[in-house]
N, C-alpha and C. Protein backbone atom coordinates (compact mmCIF):
# COMPACT_ATOMS: atom_id res chain seq x y z
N UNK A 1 -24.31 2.80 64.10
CA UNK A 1 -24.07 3.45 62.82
C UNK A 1 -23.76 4.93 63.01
N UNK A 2 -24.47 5.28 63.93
CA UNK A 2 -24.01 6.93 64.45
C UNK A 2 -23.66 7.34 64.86
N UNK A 3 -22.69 6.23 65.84
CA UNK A 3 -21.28 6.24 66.63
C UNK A 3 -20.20 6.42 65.14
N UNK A 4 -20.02 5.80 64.78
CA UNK A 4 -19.26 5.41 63.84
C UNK A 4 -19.24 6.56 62.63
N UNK A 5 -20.45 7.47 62.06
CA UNK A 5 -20.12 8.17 61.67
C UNK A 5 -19.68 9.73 62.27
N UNK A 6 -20.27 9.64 63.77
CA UNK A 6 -19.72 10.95 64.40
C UNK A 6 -18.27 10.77 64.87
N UNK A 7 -17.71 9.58 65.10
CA UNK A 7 -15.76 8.73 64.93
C UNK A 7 -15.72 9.57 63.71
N UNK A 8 -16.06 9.31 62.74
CA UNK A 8 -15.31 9.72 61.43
C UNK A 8 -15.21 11.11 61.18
N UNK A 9 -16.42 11.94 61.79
CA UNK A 9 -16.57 13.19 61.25
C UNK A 9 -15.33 14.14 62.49
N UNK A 10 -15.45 13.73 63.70
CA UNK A 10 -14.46 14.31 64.83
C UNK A 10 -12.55 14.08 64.00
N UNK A 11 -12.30 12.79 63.22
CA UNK A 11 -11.43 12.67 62.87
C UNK A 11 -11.18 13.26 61.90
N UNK A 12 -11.77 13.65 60.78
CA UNK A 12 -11.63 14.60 59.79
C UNK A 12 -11.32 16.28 60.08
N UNK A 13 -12.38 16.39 61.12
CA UNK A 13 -12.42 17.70 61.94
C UNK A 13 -10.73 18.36 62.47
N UNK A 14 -10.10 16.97 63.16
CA UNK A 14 -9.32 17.07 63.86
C UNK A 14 -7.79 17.15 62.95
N UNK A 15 -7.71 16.24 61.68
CA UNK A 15 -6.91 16.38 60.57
C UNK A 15 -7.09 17.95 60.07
N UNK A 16 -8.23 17.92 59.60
CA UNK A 16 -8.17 19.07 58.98
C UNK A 16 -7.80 20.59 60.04
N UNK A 17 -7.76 20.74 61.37
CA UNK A 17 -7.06 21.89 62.60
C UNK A 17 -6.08 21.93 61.97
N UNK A 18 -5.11 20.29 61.78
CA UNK A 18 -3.80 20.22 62.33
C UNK A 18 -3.31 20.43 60.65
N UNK A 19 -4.11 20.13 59.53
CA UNK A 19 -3.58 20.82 58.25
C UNK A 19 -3.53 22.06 58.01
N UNK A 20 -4.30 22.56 58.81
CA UNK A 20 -4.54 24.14 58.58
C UNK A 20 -3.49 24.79 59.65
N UNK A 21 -3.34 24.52 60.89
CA UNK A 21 -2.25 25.18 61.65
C UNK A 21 -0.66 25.10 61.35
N UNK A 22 -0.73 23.82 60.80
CA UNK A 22 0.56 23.30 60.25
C UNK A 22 0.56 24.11 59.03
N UNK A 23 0.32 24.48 58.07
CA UNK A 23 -0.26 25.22 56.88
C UNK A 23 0.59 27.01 57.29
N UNK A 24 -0.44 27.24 58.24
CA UNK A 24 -0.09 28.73 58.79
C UNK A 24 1.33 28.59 59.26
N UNK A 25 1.74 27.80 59.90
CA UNK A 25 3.05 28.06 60.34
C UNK A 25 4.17 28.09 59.37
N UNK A 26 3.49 27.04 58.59
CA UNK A 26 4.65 27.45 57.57
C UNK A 26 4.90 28.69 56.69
N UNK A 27 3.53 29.33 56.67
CA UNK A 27 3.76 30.66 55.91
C UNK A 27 3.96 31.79 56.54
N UNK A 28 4.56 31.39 58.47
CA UNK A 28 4.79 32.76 58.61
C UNK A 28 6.67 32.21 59.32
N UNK A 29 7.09 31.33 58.92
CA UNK A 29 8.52 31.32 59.04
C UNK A 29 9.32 32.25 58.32
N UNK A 30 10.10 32.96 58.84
CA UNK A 30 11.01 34.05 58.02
C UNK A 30 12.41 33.02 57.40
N UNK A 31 11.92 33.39 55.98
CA UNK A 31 13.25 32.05 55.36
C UNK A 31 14.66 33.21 54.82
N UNK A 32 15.08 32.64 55.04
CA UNK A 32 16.77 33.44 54.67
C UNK A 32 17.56 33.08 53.64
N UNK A 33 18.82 33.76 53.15
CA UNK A 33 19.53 32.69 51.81
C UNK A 33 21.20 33.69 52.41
N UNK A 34 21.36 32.74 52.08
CA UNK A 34 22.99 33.02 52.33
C UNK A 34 23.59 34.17 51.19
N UNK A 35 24.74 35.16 51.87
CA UNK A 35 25.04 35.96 50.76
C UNK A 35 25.96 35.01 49.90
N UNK A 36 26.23 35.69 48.45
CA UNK A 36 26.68 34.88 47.38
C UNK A 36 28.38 34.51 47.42
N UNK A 37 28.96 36.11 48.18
CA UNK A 37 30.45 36.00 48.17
C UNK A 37 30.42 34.94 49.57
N UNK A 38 29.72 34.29 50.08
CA UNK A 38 30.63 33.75 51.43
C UNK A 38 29.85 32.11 50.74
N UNK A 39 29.52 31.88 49.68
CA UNK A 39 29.06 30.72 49.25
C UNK A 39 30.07 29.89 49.12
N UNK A 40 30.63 28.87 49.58
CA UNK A 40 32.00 27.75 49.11
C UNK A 40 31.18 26.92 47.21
N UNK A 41 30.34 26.54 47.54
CA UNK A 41 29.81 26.04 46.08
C UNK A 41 30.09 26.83 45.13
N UNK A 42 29.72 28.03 44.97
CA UNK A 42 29.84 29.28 43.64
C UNK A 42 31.52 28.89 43.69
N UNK A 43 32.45 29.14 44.85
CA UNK A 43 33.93 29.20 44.56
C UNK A 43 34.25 27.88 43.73
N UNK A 44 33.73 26.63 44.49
CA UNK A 44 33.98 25.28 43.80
C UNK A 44 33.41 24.95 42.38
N UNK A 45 32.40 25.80 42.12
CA UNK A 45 32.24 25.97 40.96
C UNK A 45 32.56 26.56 39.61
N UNK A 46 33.11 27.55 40.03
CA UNK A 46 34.06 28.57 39.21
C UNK A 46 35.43 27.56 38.91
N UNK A 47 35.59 27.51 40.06
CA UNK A 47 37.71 26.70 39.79
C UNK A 47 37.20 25.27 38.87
N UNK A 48 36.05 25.05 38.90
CA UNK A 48 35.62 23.63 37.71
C UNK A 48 35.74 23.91 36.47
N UNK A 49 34.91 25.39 36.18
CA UNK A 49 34.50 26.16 34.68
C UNK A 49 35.94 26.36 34.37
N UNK A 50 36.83 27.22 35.37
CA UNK A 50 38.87 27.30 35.06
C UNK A 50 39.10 25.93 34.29
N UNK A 51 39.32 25.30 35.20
CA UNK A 51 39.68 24.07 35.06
C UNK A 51 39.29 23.22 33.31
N UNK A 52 38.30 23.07 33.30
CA UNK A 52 37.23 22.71 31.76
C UNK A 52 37.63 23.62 30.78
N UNK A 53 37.46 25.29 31.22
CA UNK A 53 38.16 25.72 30.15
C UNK A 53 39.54 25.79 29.67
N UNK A 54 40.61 25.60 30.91
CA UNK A 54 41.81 25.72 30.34
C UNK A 54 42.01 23.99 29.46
N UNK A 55 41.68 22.96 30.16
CA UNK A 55 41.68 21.70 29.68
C UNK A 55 41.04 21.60 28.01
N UNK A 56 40.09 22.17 27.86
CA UNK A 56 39.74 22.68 26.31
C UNK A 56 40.55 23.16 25.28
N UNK A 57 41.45 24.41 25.98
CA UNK A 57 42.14 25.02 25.25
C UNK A 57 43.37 24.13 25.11
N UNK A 58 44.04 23.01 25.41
CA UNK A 58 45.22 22.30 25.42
C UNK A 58 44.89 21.24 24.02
């Protein structure tokens, strides 16, 4: 019985390192964003709004 609960307590122990290191790493990755003029989506998006609006106006 006290095999079995010191199994359980080492496994919790051992989850909970790897939630917490995994945890930290993620909050010290430096995240980035692309600038807006070199975006292809914003361009493909604009020539849609052209597009919708001139098709409106006809």
């Amino acid at each position: 019985m006290y095999v079995v609960a010191a199994i359980c307590i080492i496994i919790v122990i051992v989850v909970l390192i790897l939630a917490v290191g995994t945890t930290s790493k993620a909050y010290t990755y430096k995240h980035t964003v692309d600038p807006l003029e070199n975006n292809p989506y914003i361009d493909q998006e604009m020539k849609e709004k052209e597009t919708d609006h001139d098709q409106n106006k006809a």
